[in-house]
N, C-alpha and C. Protein backbone atom coordinates (compact mmCIF):
# COMPACT_ATOMS: atom_id res chain seq x y z
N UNK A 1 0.84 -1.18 0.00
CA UNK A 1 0.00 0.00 0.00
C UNK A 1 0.88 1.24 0.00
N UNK A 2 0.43 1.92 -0.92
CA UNK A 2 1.08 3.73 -1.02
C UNK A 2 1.21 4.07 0.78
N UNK A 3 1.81 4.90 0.70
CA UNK A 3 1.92 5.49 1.95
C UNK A 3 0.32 6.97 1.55
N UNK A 4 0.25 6.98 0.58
CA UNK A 4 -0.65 8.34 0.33
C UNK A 4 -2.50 7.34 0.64
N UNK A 5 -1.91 6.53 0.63
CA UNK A 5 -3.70 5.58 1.02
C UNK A 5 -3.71 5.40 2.61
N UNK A 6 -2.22 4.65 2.96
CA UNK A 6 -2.56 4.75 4.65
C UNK A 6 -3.07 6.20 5.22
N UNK A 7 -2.33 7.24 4.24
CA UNK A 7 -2.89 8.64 5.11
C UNK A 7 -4.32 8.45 4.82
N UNK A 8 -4.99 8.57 3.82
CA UNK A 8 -6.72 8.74 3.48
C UNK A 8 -6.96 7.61 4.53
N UNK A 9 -6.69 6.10 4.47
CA UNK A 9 -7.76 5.38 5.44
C UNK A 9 -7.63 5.91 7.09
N UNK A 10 -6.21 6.45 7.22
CA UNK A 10 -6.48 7.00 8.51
C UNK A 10 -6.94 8.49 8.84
N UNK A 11 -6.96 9.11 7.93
CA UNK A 11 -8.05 10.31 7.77
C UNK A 11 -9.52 9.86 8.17
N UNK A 12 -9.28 8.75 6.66
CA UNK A 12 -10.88 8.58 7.09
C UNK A 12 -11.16 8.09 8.80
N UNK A 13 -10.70 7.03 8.82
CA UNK A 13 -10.72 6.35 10.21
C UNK A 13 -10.89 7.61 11.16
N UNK A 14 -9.98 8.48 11.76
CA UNK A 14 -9.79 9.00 12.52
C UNK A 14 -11.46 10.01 12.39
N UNK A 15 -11.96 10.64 11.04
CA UNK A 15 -12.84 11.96 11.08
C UNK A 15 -14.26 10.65 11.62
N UNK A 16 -14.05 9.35 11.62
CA UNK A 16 -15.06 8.57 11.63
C UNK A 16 -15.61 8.39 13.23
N UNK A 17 -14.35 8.45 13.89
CA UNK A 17 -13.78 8.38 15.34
C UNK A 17 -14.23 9.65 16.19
N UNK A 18 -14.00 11.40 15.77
CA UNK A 18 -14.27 11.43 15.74
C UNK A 18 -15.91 11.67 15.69
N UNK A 19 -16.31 11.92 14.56
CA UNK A 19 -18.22 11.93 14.46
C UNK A 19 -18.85 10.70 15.53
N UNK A 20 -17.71 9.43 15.57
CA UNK A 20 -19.11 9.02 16.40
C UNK A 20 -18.54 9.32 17.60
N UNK A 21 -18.04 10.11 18.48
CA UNK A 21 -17.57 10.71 19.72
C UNK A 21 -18.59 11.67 19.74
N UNK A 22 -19.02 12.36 18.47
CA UNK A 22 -19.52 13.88 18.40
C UNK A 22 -21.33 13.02 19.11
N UNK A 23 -21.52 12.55 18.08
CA UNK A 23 -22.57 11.93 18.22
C UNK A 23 -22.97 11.06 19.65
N UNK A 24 -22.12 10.67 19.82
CA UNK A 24 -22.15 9.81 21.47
C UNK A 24 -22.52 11.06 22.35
N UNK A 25 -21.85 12.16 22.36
CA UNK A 25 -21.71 12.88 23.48
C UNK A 25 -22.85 13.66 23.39
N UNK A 26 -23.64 13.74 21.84
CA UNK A 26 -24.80 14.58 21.79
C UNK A 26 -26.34 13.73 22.07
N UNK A 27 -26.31 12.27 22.46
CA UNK A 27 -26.70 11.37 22.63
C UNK A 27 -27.06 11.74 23.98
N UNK A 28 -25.71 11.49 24.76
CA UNK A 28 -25.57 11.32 26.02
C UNK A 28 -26.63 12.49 26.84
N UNK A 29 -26.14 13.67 26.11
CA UNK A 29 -26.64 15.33 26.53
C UNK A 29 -28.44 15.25 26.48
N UNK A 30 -28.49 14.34 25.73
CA UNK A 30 -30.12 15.00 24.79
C UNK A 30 -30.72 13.88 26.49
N UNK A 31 -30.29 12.19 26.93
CA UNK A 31 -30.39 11.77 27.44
C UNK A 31 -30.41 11.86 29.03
N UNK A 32 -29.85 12.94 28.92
CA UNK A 32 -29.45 13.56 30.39
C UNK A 32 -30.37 14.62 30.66
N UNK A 33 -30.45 15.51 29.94
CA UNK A 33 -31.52 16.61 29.55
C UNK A 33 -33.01 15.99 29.95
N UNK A 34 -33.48 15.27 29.23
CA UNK A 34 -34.83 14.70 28.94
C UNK A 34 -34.89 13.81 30.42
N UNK A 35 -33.96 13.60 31.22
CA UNK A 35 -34.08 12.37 32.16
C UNK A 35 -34.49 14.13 33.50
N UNK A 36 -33.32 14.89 33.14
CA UNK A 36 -33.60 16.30 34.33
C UNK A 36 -34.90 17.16 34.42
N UNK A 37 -35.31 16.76 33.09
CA UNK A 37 -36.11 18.24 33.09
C UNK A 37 -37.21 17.37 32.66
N UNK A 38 -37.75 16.09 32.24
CA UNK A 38 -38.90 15.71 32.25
C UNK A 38 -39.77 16.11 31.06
N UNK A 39 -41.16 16.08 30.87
CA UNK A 39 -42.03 16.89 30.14
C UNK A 39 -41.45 18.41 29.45
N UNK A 40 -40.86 18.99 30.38
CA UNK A 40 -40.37 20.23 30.27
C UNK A 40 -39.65 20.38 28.71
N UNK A 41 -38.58 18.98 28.81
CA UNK A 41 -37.96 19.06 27.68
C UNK A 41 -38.57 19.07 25.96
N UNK A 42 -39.88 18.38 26.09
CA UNK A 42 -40.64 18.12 24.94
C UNK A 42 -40.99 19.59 24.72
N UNK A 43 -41.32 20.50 25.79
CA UNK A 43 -41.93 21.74 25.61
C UNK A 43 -40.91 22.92 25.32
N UNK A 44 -39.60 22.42 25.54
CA UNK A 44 -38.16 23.17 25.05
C UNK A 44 -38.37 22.73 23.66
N UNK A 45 -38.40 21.94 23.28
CA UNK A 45 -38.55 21.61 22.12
C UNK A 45 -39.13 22.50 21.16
N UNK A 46 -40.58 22.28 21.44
CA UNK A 46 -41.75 23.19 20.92
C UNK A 46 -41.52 24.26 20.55
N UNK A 47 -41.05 24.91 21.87
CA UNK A 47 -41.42 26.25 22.05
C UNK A 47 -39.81 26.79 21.49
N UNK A 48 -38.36 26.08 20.96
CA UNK A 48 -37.38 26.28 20.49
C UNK A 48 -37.11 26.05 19.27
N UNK A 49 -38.28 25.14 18.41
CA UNK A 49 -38.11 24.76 17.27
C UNK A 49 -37.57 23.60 16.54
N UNK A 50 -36.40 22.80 17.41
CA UNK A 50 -35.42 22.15 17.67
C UNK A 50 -34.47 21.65 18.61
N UNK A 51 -34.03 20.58 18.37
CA UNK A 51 -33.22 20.22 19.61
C UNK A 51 -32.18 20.83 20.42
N UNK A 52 -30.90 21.10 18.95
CA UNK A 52 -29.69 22.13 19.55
C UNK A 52 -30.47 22.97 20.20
N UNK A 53 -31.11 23.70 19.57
CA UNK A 53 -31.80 25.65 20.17
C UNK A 53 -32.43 25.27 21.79
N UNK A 54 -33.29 24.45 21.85
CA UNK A 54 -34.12 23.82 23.05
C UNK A 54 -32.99 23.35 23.96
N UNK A 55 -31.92 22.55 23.59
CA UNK A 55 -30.90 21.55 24.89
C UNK A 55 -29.87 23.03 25.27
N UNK A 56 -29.65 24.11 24.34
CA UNK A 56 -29.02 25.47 24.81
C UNK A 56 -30.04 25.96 25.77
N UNK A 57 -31.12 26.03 25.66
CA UNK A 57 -32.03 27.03 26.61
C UNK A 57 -32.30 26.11 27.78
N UNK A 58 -32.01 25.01 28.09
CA UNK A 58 -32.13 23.91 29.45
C UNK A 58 -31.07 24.00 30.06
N UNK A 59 -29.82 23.70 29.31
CA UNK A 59 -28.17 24.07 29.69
C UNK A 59 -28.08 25.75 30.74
N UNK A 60 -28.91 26.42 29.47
CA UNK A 60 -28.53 28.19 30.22
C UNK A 60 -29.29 28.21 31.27
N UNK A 61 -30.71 27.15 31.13
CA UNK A 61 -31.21 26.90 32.64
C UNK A 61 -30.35 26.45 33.77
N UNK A 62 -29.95 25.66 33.62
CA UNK A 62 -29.12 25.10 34.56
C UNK A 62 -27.86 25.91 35.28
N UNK A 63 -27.65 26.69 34.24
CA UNK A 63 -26.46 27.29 34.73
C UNK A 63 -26.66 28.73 35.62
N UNK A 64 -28.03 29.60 35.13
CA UNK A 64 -28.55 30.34 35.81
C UNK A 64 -29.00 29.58 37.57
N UNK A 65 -29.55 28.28 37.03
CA UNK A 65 -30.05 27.84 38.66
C UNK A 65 -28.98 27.91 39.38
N UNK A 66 -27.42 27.16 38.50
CA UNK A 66 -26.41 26.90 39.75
C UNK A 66 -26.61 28.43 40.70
N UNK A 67 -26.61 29.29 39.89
CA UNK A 67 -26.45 30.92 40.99
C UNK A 67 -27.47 31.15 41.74
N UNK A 68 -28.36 30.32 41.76
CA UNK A 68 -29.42 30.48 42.88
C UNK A 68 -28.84 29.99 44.38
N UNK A 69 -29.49 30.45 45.55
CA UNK A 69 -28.92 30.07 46.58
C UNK A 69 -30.32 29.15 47.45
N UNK A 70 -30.44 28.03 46.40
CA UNK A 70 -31.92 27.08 47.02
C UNK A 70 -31.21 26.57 48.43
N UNK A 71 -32.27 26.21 49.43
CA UNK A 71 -32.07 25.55 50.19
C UNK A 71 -33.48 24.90 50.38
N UNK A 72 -33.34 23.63 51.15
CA UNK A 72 -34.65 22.69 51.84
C UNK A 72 -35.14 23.65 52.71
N UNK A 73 -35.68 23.23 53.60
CA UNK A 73 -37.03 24.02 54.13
C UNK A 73 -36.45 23.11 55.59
N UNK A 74 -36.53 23.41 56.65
CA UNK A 74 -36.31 22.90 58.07
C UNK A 74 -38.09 22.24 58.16
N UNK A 75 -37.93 21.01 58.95
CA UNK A 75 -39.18 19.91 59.14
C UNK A 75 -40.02 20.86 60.33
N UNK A 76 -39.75 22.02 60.56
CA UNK A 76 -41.05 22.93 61.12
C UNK A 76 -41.72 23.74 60.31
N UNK A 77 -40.45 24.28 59.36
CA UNK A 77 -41.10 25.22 57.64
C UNK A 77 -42.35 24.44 57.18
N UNK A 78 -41.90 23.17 56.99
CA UNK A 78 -42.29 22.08 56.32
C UNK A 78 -43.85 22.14 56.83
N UNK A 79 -43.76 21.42 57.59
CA UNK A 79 -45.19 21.03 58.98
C UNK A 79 -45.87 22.60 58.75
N UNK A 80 -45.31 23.97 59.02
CA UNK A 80 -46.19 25.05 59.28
C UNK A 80 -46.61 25.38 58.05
N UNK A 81 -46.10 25.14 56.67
CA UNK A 81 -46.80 25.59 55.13
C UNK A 81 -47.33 24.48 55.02
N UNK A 82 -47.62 22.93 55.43
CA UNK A 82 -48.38 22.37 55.43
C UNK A 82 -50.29 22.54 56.09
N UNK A 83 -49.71 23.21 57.12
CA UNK A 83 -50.93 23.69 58.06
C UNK A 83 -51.81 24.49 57.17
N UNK A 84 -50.96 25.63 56.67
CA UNK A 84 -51.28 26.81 55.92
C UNK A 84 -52.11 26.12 54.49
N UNK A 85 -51.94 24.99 53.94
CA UNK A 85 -52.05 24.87 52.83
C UNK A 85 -53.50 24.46 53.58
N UNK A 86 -53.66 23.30 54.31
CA UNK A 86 -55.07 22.82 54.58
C UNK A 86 -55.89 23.91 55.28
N UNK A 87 -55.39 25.04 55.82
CA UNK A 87 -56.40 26.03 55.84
C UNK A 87 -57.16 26.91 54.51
N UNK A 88 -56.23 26.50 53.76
CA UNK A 88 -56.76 27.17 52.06
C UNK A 88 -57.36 26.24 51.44
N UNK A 89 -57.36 24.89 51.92
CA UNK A 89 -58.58 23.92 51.02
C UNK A 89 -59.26 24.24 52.20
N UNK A 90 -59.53 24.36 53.28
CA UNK A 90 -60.87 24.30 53.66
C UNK A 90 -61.45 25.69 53.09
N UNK A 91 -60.92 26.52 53.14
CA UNK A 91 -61.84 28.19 52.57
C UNK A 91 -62.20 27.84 50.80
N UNK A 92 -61.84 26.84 50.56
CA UNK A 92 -62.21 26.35 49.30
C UNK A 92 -63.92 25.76 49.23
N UNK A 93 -64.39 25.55 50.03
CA UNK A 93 -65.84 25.07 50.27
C UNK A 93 -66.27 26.56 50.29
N UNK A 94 -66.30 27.52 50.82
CA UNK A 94 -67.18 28.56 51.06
C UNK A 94 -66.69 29.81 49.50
N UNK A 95 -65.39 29.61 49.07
CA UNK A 95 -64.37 30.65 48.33
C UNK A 95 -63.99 30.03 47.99
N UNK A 96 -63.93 29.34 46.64
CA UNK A 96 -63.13 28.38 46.14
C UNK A 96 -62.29 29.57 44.97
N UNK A 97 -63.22 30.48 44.44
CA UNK A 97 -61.66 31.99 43.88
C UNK A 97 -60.57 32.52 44.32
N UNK A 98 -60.95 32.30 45.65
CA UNK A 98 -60.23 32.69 47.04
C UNK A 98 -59.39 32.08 47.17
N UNK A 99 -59.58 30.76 47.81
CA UNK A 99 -58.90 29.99 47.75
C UNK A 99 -57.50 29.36 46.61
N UNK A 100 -58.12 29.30 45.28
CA UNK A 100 -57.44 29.35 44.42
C UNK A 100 -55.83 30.39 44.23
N UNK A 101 -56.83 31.80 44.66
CA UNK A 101 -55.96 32.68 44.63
C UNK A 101 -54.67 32.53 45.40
N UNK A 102 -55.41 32.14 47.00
CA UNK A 102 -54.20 31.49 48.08
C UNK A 102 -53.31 30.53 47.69
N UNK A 103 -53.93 29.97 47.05
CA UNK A 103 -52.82 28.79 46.62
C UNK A 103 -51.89 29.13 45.96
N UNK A 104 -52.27 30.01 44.88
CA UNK A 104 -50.87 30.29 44.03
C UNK A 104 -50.03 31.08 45.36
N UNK A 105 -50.77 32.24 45.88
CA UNK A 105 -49.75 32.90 46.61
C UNK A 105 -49.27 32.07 47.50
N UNK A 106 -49.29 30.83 48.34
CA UNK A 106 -48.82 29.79 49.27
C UNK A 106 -47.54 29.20 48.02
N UNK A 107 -47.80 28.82 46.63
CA UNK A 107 -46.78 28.50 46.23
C UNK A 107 -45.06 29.33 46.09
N UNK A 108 -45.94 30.81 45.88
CA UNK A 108 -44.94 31.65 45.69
C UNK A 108 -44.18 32.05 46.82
N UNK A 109 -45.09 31.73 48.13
CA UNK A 109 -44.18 31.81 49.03
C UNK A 109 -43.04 30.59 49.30
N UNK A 110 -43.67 29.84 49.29
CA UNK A 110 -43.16 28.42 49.39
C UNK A 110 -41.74 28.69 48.22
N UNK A 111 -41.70 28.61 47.52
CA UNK A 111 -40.53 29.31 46.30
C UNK A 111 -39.69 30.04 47.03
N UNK A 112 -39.89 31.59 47.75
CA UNK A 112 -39.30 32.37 47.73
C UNK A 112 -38.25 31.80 49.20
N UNK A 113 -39.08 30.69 50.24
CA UNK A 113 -38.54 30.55 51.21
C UNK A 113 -37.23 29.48 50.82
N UNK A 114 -37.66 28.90 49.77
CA UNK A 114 -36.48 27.69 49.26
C UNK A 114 -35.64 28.56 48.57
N UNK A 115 -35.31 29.76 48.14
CA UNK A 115 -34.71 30.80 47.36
C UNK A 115 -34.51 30.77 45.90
N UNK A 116 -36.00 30.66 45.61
CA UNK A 116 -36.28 30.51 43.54
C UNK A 116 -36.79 32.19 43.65
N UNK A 117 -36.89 32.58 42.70
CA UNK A 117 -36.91 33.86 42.29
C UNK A 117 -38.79 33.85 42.13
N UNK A 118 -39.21 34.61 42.84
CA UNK A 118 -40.78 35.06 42.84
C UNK A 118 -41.05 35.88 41.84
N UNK A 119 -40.46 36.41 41.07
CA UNK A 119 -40.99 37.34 40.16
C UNK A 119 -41.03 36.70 38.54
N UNK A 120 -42.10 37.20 37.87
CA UNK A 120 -42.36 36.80 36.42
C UNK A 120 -42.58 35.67 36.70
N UNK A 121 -43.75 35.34 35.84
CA UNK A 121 -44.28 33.62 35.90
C UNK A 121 -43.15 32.83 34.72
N UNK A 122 -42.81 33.54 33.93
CA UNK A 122 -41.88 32.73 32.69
C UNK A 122 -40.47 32.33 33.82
N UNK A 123 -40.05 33.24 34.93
CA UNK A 123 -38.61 33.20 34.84
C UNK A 123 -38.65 32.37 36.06
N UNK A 124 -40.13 32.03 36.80
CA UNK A 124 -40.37 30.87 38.02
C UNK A 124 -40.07 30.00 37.57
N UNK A 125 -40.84 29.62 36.47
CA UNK A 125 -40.65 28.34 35.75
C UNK A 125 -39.73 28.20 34.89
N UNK A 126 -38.57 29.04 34.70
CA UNK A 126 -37.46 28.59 34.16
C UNK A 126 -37.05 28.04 35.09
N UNK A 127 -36.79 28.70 36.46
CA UNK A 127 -35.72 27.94 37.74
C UNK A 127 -36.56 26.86 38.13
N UNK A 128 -37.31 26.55 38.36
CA UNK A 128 -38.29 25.48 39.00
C UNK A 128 -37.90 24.41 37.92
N UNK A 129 -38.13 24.92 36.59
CA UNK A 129 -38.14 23.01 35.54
C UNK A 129 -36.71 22.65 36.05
N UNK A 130 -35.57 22.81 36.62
CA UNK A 130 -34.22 22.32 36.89
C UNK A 130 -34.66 21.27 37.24
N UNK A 131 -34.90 21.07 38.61
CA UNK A 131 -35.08 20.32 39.62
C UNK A 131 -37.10 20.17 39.65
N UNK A 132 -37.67 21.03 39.35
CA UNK A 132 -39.15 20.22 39.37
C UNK A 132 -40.00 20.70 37.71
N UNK A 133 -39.46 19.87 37.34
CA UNK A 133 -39.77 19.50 35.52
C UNK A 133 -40.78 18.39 35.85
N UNK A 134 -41.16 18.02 36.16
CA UNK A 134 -41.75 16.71 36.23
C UNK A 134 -43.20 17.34 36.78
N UNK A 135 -43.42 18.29 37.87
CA UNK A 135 -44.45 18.62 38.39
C UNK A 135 -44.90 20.33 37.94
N UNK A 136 -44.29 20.50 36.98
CA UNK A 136 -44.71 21.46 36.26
C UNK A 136 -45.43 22.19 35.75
N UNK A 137 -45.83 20.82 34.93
CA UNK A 137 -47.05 21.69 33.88
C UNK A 137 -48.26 21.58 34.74
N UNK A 138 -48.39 20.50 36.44
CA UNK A 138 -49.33 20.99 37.35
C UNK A 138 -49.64 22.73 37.50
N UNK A 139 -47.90 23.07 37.91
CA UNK A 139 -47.92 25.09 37.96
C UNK A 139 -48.72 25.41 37.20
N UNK A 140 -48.52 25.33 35.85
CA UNK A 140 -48.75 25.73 34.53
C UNK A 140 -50.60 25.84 34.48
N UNK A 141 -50.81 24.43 34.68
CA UNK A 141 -52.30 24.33 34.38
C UNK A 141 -53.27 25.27 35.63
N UNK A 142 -52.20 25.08 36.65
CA UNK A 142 -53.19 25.64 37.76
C UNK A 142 -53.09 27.57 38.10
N UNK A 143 -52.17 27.95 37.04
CA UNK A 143 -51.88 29.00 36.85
C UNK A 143 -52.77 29.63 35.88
N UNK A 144 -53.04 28.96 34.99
CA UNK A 144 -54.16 29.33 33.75
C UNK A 144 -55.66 29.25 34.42
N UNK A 145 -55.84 28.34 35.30
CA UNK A 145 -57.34 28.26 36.02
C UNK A 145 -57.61 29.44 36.64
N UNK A 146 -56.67 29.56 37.41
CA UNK A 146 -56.14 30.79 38.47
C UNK A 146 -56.44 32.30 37.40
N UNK A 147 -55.45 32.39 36.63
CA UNK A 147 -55.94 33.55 35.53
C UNK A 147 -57.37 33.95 34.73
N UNK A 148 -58.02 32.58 34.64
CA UNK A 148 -59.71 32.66 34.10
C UNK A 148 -60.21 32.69 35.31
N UNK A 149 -59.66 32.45 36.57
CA UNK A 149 -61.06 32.58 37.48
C UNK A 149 -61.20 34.09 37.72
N UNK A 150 -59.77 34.67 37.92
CA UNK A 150 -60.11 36.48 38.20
C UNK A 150 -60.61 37.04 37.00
N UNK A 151 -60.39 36.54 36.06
CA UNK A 151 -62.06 36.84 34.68
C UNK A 151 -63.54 36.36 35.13
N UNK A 152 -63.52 35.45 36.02
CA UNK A 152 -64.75 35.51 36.03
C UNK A 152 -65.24 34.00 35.22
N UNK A 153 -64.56 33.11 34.70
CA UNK A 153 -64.01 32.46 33.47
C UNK A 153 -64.31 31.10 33.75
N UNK A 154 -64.03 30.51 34.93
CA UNK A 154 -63.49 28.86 35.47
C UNK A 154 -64.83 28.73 36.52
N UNK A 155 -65.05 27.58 35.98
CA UNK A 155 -66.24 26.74 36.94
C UNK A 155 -65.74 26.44 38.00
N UNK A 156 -66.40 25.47 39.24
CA UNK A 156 -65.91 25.25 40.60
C UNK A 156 -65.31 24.11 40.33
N UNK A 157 -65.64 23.19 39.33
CA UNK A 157 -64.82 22.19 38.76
C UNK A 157 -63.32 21.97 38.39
N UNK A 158 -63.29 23.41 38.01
CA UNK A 158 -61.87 23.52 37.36
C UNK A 158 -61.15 24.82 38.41
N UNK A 159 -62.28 25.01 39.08
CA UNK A 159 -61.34 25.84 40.45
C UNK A 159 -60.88 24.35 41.20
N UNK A 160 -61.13 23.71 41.44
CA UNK A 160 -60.98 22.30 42.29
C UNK A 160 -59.09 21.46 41.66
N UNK A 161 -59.86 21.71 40.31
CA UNK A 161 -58.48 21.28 39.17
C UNK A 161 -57.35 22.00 39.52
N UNK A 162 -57.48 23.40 39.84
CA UNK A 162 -56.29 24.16 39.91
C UNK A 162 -55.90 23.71 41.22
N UNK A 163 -56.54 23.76 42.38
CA UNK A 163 -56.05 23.45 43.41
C UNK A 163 -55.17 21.62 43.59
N UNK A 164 -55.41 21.56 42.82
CA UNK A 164 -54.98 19.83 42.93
C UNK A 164 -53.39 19.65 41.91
N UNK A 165 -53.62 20.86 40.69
CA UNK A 165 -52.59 21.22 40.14
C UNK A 165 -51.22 21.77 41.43
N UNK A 166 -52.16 22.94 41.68
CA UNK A 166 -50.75 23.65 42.56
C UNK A 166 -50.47 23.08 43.46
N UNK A 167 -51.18 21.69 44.13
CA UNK A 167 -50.81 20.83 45.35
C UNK A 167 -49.59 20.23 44.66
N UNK A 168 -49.48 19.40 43.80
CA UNK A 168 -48.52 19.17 43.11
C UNK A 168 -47.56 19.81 43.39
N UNK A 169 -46.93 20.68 43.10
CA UNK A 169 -45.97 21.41 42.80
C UNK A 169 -45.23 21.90 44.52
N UNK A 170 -46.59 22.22 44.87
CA UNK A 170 -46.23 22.96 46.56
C UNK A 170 -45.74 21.70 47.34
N UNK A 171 -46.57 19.90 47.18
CA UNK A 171 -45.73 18.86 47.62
C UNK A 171 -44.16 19.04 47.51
N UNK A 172 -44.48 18.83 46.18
CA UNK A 172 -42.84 18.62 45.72
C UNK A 172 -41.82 19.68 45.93
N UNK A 173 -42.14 21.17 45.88
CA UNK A 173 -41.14 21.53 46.93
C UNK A 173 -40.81 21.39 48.61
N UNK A 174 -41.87 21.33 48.99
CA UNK A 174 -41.82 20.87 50.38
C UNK A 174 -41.30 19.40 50.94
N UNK A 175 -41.14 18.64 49.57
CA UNK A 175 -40.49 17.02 49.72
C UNK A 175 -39.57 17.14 50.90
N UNK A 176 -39.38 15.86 51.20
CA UNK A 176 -38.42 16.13 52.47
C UNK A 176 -37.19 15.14 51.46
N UNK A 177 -36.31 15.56 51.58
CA UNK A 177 -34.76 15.98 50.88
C UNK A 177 -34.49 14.37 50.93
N UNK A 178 -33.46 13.77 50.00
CA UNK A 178 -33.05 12.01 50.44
C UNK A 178 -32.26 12.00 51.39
N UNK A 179 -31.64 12.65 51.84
CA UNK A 179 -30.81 12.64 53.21
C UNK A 179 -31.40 12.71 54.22
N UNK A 180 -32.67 13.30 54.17
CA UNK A 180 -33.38 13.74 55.87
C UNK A 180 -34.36 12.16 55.51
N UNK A 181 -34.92 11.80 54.31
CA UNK A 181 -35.24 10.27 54.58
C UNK A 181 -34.51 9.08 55.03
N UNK A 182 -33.53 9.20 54.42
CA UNK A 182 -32.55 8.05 55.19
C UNK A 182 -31.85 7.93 56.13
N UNK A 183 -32.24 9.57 56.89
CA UNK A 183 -32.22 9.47 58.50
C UNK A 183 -33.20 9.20 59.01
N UNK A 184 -34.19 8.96 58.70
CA UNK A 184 -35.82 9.25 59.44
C UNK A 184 -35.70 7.34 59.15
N UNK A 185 -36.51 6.99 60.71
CA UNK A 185 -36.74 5.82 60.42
C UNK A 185 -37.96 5.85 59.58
N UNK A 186 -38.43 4.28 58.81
CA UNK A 186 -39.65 4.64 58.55
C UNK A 186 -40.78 3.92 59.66
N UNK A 187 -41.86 4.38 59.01
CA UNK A 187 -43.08 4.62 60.24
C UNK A 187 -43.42 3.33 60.32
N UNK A 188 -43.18 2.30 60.43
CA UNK A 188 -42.83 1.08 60.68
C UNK A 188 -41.76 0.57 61.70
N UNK A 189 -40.70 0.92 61.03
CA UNK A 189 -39.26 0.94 62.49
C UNK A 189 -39.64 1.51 63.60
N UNK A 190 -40.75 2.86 63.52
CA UNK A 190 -40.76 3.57 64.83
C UNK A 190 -41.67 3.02 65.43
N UNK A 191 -42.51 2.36 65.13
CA UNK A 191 -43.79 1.20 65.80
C UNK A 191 -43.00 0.90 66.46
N UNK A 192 -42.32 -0.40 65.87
CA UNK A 192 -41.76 -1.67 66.05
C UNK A 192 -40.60 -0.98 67.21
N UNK A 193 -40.20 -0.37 67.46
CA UNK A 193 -39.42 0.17 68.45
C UNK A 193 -39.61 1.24 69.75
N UNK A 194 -41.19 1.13 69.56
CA UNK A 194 -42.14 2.05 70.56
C UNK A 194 -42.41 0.96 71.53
């Protein structure tokens, strides 16, 4: 063999090496993405046109969240916005607009105490899909109920919907963290040792 062919097959070889590196790693990204951000990502999609444009605007998510200063919530935070929340489903029987209304504002507090940014509904839910992509489009839907009911707009049906939406979301920030579970016995061990 020419020495001018070993160069081309190892040209080739090598640009082959490599694309599928390029490809592995854009694999890996799209896989990692879609596993973080959940639903969210189909709607990066959408709303980006495409994948590159959409996996840049999840990435710049991510990197804006790192500068957030989130923290968990202490297991009295926890317990006392729990209290708070079942006082806003019960005013839901007499005020269910009301109620509704409370809820979003119980979420936004709930946000601001974990340290996500309260302002603009677009730029909540940029920091929130990081870490709660999955319970999202609950926000989303129960945010739109919430907006037709101060029109005047949403039945008690779909005032009910919103509230069950933003429970969602207000759970899941209030989750109790995997470290404070795998200190906590479970409620079984603590029987069995009472």
């Amino acid at each position: 063999m020419s020495t001018v062919l070993l160069v081309v097959i190892a040209v080739v070889v090598i640009a082959a090496l490599v694309a599928a590196a390029f490809l592995a790693r854009n694999a890996a990204r799209t896989r990692r993405l879609r596993r973080r951000f959940g639903p969210e990502y189909d709607r990066a999609l959408e709303a980006h046109g495409g994948r590159a444009a959409a996996e840049r605007e999840l990435e710049s998510r991510e990197e804006r969240h790192q500068d957030l200063d989130l923290h968990e919530l202490a297991p009295q935070e926890r317990e006392r916005y729990r209290e708070q929340w079942i006082r806003v489903q019960e005013r839901f029987v007499d005020a269910p607009e009301a109620a509704v209304e409370q809820a979003d504002e119980l979420v936004t507090i709930v946000m601001g105490e974990r340290g996500y940014p309260t302002r603009g509904f677009e730029e909540k839910v940029a920091h929130l899909s990081v870490e709660h992509g999955r319970t999202l489009e609950h926000y989303r839907l129960g945010r739109d109920i919430s907006v037709r009911a101060k029109a005047k707009q949403a039945s008690t049906e779909e005032l009910r919907q919103a509230m069950v939406h933003y429970r969602a979301l207000f759970e899941d920030l209030l989750s109790v963290p995997e470290h404070e579970r795998a200190a906590t016995p479970a409620t079984g061990e603590q029987t069995r040792r009472s």
